[in-house]
PDB file of N, CA and C in Angstrom:
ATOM      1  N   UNK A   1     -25.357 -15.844  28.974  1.00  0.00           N
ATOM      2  CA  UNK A   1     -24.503 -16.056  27.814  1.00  0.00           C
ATOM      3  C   UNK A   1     -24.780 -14.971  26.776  1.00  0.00           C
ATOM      4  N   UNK A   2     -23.510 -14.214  26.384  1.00  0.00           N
ATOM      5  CA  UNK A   2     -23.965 -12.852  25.115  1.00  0.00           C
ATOM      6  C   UNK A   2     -23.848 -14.001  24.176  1.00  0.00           C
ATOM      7  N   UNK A   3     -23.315 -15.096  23.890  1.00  0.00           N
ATOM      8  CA  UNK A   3     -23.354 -15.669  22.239  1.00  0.00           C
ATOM      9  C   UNK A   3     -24.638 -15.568  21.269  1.00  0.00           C
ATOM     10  N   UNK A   4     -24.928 -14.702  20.724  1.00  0.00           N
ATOM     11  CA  UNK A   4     -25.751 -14.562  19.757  1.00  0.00           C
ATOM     12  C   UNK A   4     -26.307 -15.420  18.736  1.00  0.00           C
ATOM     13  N   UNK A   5     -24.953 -15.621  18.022  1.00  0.00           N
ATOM     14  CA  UNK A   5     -25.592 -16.865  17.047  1.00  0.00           C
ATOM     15  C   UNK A   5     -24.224 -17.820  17.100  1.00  0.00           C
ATOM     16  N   UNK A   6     -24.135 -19.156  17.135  1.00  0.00           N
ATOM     17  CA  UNK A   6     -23.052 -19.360  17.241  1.00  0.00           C
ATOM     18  C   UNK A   6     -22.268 -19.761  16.152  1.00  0.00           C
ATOM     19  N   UNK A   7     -20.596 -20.032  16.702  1.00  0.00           N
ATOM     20  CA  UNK A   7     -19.714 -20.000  15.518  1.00  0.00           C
ATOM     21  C   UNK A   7     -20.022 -20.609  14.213  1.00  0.00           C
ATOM     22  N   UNK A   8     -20.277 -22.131  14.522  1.00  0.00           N
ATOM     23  CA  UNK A   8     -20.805 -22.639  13.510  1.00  0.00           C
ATOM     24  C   UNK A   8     -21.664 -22.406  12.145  1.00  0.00           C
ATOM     25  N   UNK A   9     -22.984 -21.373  12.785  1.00  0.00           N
ATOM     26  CA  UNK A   9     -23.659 -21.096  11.950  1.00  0.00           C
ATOM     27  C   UNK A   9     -22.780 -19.727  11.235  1.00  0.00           C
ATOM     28  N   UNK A  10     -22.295 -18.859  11.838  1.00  0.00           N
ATOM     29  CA  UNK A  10     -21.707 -18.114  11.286  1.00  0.00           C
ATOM     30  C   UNK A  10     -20.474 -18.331  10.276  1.00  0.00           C
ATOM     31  N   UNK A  11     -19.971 -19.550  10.296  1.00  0.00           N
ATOM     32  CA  UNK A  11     -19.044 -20.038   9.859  1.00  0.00           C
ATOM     33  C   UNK A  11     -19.497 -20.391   8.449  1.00  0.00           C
ATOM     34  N   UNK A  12     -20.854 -21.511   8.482  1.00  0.00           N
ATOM     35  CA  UNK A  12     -21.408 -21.784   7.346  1.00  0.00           C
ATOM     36  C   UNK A  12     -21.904 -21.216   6.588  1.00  0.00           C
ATOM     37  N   UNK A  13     -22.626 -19.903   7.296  1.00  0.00           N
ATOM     38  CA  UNK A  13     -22.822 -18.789   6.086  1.00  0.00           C
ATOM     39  C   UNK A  13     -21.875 -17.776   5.437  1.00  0.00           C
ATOM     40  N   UNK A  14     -20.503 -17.979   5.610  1.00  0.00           N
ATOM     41  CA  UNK A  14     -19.606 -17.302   5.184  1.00  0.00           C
ATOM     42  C   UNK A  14     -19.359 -16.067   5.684  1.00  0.00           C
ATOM     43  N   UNK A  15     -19.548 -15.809   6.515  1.00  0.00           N
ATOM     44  CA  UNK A  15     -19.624 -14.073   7.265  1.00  0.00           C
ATOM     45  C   UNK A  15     -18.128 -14.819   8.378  1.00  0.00           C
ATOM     46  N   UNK A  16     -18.014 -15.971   8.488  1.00  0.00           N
ATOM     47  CA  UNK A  16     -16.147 -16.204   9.350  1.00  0.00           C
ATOM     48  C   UNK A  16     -15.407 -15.671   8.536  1.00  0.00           C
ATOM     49  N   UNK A  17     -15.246 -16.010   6.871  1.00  0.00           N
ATOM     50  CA  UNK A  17     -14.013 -16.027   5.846  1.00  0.00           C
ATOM     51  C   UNK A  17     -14.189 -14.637   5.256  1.00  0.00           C
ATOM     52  N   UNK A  18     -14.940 -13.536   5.426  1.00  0.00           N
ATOM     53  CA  UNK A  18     -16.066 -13.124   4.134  1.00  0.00           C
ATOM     54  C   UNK A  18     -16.070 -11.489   5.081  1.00  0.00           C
ATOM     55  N   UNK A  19     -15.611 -11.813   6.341  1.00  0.00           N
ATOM     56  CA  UNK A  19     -16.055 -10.346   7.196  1.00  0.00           C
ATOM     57  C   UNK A  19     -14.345  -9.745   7.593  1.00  0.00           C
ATOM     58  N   UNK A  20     -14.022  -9.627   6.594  1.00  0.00           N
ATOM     59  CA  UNK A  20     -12.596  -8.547   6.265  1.00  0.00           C
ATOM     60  C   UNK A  20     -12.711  -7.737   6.241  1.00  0.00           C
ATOM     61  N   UNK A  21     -11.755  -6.302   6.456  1.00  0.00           N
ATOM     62  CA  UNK A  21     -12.099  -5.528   6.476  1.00  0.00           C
ATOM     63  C   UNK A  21     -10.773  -4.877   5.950  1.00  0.00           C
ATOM     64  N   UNK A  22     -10.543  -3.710   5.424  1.00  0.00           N
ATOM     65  CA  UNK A  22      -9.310  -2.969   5.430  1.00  0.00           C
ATOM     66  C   UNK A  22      -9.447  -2.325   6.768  1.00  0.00           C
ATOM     67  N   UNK A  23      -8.197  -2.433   7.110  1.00  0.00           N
ATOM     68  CA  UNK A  23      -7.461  -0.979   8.221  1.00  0.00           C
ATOM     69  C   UNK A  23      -6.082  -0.393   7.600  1.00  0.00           C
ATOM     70  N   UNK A  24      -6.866   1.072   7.855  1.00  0.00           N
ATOM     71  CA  UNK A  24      -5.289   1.878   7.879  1.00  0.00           C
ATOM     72  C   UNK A  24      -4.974   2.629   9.218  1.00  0.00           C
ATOM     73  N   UNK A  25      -3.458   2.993   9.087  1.00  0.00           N
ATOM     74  CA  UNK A  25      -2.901   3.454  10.446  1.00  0.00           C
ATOM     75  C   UNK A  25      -2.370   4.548   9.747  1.00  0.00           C
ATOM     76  N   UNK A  26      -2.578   5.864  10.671  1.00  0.00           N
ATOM     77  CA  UNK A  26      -1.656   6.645  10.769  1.00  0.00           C
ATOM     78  C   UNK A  26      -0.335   6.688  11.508  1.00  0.00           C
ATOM     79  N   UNK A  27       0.495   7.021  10.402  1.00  0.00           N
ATOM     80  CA  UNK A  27       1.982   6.543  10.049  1.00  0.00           C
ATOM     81  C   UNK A  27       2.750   7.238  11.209  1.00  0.00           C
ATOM     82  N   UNK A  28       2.040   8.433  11.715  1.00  0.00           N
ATOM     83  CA  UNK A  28       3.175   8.713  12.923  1.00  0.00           C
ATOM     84  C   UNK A  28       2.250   8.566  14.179  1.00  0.00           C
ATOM     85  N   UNK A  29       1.377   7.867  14.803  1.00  0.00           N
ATOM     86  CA  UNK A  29       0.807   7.183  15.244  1.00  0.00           C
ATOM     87  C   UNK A  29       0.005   6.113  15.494  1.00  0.00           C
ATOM     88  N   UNK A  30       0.970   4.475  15.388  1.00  0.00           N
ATOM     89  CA  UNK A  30       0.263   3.573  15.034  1.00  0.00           C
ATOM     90  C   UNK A  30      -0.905   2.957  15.739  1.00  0.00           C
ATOM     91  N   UNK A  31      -1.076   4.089  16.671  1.00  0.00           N
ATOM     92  CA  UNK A  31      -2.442   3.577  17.758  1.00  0.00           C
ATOM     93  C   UNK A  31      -3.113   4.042  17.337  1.00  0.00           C
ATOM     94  N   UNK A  32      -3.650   4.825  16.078  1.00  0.00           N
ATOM     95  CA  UNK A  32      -4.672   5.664  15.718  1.00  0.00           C
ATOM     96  C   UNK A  32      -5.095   4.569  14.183  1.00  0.00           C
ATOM     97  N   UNK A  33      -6.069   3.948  14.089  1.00  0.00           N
ATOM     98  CA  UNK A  33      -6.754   3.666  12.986  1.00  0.00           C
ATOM     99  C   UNK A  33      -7.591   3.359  12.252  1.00  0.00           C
ATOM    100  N   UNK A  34      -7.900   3.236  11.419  1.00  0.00           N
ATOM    101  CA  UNK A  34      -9.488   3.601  10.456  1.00  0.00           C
ATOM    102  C   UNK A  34      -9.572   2.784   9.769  1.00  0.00           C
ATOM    103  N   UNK A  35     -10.883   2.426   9.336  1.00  0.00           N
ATOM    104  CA  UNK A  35     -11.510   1.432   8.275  1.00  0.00           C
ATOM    105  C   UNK A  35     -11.544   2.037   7.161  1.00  0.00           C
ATOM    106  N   UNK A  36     -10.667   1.496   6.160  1.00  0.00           N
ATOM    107  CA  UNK A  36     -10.327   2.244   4.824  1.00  0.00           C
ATOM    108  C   UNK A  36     -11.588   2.752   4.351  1.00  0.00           C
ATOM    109  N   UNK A  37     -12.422   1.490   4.074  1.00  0.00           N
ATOM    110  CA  UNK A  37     -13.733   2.145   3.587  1.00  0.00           C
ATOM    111  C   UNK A  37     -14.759   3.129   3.957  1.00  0.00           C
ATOM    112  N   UNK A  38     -14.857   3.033   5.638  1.00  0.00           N
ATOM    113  CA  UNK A  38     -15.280   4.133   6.034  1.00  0.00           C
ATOM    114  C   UNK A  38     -14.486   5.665   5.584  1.00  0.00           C
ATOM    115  N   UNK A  39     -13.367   5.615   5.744  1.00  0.00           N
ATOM    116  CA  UNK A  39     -12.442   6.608   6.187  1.00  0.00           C
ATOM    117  C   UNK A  39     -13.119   7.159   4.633  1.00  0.00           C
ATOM    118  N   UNK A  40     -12.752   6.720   3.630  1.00  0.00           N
ATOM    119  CA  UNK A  40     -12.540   6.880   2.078  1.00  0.00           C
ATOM    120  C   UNK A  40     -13.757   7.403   1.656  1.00  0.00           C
ATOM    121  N   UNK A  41     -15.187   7.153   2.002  1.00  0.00           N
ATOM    122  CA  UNK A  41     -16.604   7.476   2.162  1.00  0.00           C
ATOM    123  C   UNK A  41     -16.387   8.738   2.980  1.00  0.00           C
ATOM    124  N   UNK A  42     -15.934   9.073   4.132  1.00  0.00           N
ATOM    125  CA  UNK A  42     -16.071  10.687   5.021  1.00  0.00           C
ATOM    126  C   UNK A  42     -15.196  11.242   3.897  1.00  0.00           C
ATOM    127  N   UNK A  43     -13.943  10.714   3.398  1.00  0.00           N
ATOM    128  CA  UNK A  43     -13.351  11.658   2.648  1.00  0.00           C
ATOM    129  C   UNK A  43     -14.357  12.148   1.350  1.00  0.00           C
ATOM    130  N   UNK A  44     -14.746  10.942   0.686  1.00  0.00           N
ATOM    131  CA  UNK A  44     -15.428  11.759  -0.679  1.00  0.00           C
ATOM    132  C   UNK A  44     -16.589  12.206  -0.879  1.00  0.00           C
ATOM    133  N   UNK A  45     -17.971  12.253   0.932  1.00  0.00           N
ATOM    134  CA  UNK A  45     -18.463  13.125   0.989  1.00  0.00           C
ATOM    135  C   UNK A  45     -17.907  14.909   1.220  1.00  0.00           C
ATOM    136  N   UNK A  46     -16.577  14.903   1.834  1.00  0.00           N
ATOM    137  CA  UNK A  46     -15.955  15.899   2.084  1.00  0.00           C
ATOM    138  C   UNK A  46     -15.866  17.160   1.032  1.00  0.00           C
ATOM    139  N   UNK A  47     -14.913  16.039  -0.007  1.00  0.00           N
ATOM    140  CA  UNK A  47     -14.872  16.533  -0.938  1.00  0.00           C
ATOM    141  C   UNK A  47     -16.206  16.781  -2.077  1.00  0.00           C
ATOM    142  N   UNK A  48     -17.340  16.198  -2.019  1.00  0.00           N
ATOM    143  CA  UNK A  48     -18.409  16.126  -3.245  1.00  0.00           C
ATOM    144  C   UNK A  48     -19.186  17.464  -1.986  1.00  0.00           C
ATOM    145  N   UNK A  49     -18.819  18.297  -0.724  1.00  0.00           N
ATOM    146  CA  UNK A  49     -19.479  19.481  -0.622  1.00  0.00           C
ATOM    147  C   UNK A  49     -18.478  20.578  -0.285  1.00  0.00           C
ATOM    148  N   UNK A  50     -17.588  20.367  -0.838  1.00  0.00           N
ATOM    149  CA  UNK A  50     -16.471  21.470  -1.260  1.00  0.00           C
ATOM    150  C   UNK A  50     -17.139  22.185  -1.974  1.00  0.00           C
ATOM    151  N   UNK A  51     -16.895  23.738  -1.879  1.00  0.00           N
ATOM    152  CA  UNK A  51     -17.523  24.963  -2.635  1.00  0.00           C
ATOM    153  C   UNK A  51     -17.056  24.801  -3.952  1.00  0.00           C
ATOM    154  N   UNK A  52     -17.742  25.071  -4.972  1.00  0.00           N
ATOM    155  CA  UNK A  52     -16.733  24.998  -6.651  1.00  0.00           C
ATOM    156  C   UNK A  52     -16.726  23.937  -6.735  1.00  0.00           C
ATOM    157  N   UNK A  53     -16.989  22.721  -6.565  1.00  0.00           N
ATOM    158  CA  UNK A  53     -16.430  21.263  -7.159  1.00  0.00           C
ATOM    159  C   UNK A  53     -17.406  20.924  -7.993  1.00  0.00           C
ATOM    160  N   UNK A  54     -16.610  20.659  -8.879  1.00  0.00           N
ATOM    161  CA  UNK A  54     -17.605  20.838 -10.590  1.00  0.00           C
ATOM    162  C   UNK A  54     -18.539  19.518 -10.478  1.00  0.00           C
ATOM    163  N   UNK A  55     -19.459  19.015 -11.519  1.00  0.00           N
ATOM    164  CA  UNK A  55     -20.192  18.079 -11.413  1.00  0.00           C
ATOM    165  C   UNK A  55     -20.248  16.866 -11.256  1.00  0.00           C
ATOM    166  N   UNK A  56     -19.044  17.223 -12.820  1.00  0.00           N
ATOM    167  CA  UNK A  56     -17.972  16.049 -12.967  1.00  0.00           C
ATOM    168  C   UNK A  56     -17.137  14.914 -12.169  1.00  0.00           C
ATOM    169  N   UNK A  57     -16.722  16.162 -11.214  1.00  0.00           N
ATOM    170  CA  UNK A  57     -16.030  16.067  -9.932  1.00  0.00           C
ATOM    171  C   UNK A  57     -16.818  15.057  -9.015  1.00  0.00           C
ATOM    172  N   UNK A  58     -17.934  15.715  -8.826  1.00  0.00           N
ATOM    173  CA  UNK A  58     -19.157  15.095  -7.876  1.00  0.00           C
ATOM    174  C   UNK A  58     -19.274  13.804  -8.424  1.00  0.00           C
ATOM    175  N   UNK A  59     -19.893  13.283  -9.551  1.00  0.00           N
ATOM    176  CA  UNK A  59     -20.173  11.978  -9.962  1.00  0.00           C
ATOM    177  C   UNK A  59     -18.865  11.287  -9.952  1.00  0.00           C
ATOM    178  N   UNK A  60     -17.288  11.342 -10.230  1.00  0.00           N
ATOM    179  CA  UNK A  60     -16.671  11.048  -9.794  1.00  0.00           C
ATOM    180  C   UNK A  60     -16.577  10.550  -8.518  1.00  0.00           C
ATOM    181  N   UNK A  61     -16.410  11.204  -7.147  1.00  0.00           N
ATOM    182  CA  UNK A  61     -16.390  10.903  -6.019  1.00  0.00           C
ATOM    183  C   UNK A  61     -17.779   9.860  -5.425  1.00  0.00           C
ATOM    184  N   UNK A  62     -18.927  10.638  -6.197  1.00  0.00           N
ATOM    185  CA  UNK A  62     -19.749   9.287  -5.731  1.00  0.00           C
ATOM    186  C   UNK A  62     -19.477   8.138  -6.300  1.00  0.00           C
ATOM    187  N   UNK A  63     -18.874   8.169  -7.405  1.00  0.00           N
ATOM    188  CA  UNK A  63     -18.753   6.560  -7.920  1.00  0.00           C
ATOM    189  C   UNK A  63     -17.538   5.969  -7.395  1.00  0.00           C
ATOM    190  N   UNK A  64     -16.624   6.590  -6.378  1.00  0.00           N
ATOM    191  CA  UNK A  64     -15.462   6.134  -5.546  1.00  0.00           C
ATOM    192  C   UNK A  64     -16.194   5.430  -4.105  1.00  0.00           C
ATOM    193  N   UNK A  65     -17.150   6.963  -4.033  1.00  0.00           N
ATOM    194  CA  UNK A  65     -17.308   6.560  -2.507  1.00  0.00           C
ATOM    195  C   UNK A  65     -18.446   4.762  -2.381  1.00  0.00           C
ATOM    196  N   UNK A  66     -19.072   4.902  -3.535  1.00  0.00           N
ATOM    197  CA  UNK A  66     -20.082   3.829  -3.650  1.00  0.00           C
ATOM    198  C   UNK A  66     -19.308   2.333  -3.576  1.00  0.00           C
ATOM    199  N   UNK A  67     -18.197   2.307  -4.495  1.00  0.00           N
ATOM    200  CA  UNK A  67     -17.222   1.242  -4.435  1.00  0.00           C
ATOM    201  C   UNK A  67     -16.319   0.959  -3.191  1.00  0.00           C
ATOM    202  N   UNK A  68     -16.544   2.181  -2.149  1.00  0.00           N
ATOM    203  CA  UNK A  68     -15.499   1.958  -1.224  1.00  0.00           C
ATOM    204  C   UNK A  68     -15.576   0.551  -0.292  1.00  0.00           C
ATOM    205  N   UNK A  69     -15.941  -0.186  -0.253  1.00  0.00           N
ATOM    206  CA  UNK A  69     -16.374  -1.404   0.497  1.00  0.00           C
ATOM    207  C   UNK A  69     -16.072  -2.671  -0.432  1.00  0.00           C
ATOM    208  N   UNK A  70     -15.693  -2.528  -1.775  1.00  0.00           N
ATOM    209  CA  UNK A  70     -15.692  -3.748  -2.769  1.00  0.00           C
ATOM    210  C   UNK A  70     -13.686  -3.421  -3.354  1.00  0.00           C
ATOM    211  N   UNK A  71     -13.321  -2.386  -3.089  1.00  0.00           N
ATOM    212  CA  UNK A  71     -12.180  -2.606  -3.913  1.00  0.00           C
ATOM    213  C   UNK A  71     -10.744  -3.371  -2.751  1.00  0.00           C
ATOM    214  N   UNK A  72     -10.264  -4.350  -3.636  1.00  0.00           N
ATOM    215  CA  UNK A  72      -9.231  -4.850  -3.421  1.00  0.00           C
ATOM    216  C   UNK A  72      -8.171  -3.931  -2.473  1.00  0.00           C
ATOM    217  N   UNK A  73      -7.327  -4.844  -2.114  1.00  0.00           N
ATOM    218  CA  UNK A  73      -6.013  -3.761  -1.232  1.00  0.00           C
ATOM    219  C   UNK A  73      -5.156  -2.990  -2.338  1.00  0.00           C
ATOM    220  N   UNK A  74      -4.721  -3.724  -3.228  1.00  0.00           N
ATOM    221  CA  UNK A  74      -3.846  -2.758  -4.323  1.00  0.00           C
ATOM    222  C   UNK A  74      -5.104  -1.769  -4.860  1.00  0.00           C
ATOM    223  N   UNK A  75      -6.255  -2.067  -5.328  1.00  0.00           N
ATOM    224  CA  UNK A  75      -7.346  -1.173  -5.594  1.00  0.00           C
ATOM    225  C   UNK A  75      -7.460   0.163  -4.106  1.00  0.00           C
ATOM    226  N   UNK A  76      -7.288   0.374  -3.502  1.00  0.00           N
ATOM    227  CA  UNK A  76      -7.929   0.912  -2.184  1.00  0.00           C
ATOM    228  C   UNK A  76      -6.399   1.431  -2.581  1.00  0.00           C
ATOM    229  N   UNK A  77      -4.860   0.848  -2.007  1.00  0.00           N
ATOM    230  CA  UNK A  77      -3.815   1.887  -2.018  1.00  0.00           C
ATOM    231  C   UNK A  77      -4.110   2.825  -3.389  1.00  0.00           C
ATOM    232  N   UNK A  78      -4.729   2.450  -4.452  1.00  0.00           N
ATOM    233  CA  UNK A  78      -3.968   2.946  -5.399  1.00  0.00           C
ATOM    234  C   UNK A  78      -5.471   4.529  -5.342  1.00  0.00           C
ATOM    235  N   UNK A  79      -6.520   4.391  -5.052  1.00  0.00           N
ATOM    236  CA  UNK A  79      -7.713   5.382  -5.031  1.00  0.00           C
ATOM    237  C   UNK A  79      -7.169   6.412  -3.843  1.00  0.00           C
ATOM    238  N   UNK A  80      -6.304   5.708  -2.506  1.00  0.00           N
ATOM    239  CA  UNK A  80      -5.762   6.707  -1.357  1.00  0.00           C
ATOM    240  C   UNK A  80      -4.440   7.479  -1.798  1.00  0.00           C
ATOM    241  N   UNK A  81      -3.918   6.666  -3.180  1.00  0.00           N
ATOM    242  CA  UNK A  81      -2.617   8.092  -3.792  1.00  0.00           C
ATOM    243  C   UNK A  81      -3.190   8.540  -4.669  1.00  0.00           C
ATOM    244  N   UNK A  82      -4.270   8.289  -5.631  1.00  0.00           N
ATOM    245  CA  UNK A  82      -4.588   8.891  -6.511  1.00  0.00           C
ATOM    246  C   UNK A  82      -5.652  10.390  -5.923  1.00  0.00           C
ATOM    247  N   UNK A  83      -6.357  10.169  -4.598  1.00  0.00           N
ATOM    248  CA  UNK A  83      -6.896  11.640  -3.917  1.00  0.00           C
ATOM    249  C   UNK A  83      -5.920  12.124  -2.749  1.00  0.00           C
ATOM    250  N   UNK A  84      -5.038  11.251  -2.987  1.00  0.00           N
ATOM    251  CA  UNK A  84      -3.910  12.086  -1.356  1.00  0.00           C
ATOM    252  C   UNK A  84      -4.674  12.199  -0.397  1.00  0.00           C
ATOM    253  N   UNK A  85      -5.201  10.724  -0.072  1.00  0.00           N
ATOM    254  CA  UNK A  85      -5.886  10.762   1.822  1.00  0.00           C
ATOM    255  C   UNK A  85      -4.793  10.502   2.630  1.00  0.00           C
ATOM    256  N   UNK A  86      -4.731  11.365   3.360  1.00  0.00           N
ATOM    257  CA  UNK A  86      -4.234  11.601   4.774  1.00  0.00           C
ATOM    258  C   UNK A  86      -4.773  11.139   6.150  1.00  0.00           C
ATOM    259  N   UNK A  87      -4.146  11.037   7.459  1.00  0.00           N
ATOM    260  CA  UNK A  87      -4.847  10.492   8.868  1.00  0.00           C
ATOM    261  C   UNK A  87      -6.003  12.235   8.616  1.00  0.00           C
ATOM    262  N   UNK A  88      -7.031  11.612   9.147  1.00  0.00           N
ATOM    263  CA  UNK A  88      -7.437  13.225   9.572  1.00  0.00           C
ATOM    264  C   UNK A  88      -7.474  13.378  10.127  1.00  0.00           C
ATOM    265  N   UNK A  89      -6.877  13.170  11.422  1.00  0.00           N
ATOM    266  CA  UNK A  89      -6.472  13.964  13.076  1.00  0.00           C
ATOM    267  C   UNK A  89      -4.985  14.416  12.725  1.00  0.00           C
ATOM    268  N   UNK A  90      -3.994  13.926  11.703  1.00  0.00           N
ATOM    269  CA  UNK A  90      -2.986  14.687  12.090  1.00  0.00           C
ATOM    270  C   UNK A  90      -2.196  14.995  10.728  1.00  0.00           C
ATOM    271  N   UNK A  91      -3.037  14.619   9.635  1.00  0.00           N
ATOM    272  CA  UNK A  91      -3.029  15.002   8.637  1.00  0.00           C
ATOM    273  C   UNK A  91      -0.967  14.184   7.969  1.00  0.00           C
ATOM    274  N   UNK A  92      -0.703  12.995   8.376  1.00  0.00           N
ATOM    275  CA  UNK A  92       0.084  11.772   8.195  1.00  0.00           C
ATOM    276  C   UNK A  92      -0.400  10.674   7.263  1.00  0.00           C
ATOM    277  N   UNK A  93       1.322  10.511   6.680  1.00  0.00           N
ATOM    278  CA  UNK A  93       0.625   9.351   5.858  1.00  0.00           C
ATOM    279  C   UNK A  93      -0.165   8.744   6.220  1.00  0.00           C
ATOM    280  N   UNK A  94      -0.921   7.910   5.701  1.00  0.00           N
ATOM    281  CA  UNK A  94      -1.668   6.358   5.991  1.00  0.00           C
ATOM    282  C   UNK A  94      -0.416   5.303   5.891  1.00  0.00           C
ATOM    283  N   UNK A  95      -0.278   4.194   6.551  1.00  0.00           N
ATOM    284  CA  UNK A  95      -0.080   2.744   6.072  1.00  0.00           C
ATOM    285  C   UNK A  95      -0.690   2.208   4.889  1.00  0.00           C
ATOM    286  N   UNK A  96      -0.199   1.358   4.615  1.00  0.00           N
ATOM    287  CA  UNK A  96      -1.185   0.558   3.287  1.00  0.00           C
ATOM    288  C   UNK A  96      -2.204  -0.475   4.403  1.00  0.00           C
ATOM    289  N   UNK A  97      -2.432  -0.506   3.562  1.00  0.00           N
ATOM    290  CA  UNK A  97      -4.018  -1.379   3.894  1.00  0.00           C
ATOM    291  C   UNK A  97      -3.705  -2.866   4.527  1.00  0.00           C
ATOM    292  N   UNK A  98      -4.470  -2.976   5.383  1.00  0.00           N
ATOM    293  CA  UNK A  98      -4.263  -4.720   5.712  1.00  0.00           C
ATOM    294  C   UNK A  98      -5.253  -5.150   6.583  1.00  0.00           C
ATOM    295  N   UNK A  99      -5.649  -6.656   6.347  1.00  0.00           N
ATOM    296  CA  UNK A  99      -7.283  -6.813   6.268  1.00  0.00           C
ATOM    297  C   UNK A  99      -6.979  -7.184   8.072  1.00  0.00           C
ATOM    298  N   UNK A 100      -8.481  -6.873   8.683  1.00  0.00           N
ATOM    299  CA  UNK A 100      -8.396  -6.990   9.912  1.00  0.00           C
ATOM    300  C   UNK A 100     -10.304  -7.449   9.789  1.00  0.00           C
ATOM    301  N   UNK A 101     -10.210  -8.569  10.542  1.00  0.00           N
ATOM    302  CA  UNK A 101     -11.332  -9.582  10.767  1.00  0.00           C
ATOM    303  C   UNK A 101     -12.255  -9.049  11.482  1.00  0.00           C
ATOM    304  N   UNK A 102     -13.589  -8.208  11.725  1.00  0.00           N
ATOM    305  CA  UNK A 102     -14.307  -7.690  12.631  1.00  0.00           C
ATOM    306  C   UNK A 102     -15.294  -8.704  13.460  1.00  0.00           C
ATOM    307  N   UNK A 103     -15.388  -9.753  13.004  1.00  0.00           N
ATOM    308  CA  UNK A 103     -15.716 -11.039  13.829  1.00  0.00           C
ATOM    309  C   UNK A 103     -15.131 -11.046  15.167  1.00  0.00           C
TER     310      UNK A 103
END
């Protein structure tokens, strides 16, 4: 038997209701997709070792990338138009966000 811990207990400690996740899809391939928060973290290390990116800049992006795991779906669309993240395999819109259960 792989059951690890079972439903129950997992249920009661809140990790059933509680283990959401964002996913986004790239828009001209909906078989391709990413965990907002991850995705949003590779992006704003990306950007915080861009050549020239002022300091400012830097503490900015870390204080995006640090939140990336706590912000809401309208919070999360609105941080992916405000830096223009793209798929990064084909450089396509994203979808908006929609929670997908990793349980």
């Amino acid at each position: 038997d792989t059951n690890i811990m079972p439903h129950d207990v997992l249920f009661t400690s809140g990790h059933v209701e509680r283990f959401n996740d964002f996913i986004v899809k790239d828009s001209s391939d909906p078989n391709k997709f990413y965990r907002a928060d991850k995705l949003l973290e590779e992006v704003m290390d990306a950007r915080m070792a861009e050549k020239g990116v002022s300091e400012e800049l830097k503490v900015e992006y870390q204080k995006v990338k640090a939140q990336a795991d706590a912000y809401s779906r309208e919070e999360l669309m609105a941080v992916f138009s405000k830096y223009a993240i793209k798929a990064p395999e084909s450089g396509a819109e994203l979808t908006e966000p929609q929670e997908f259960n990793l349980m």
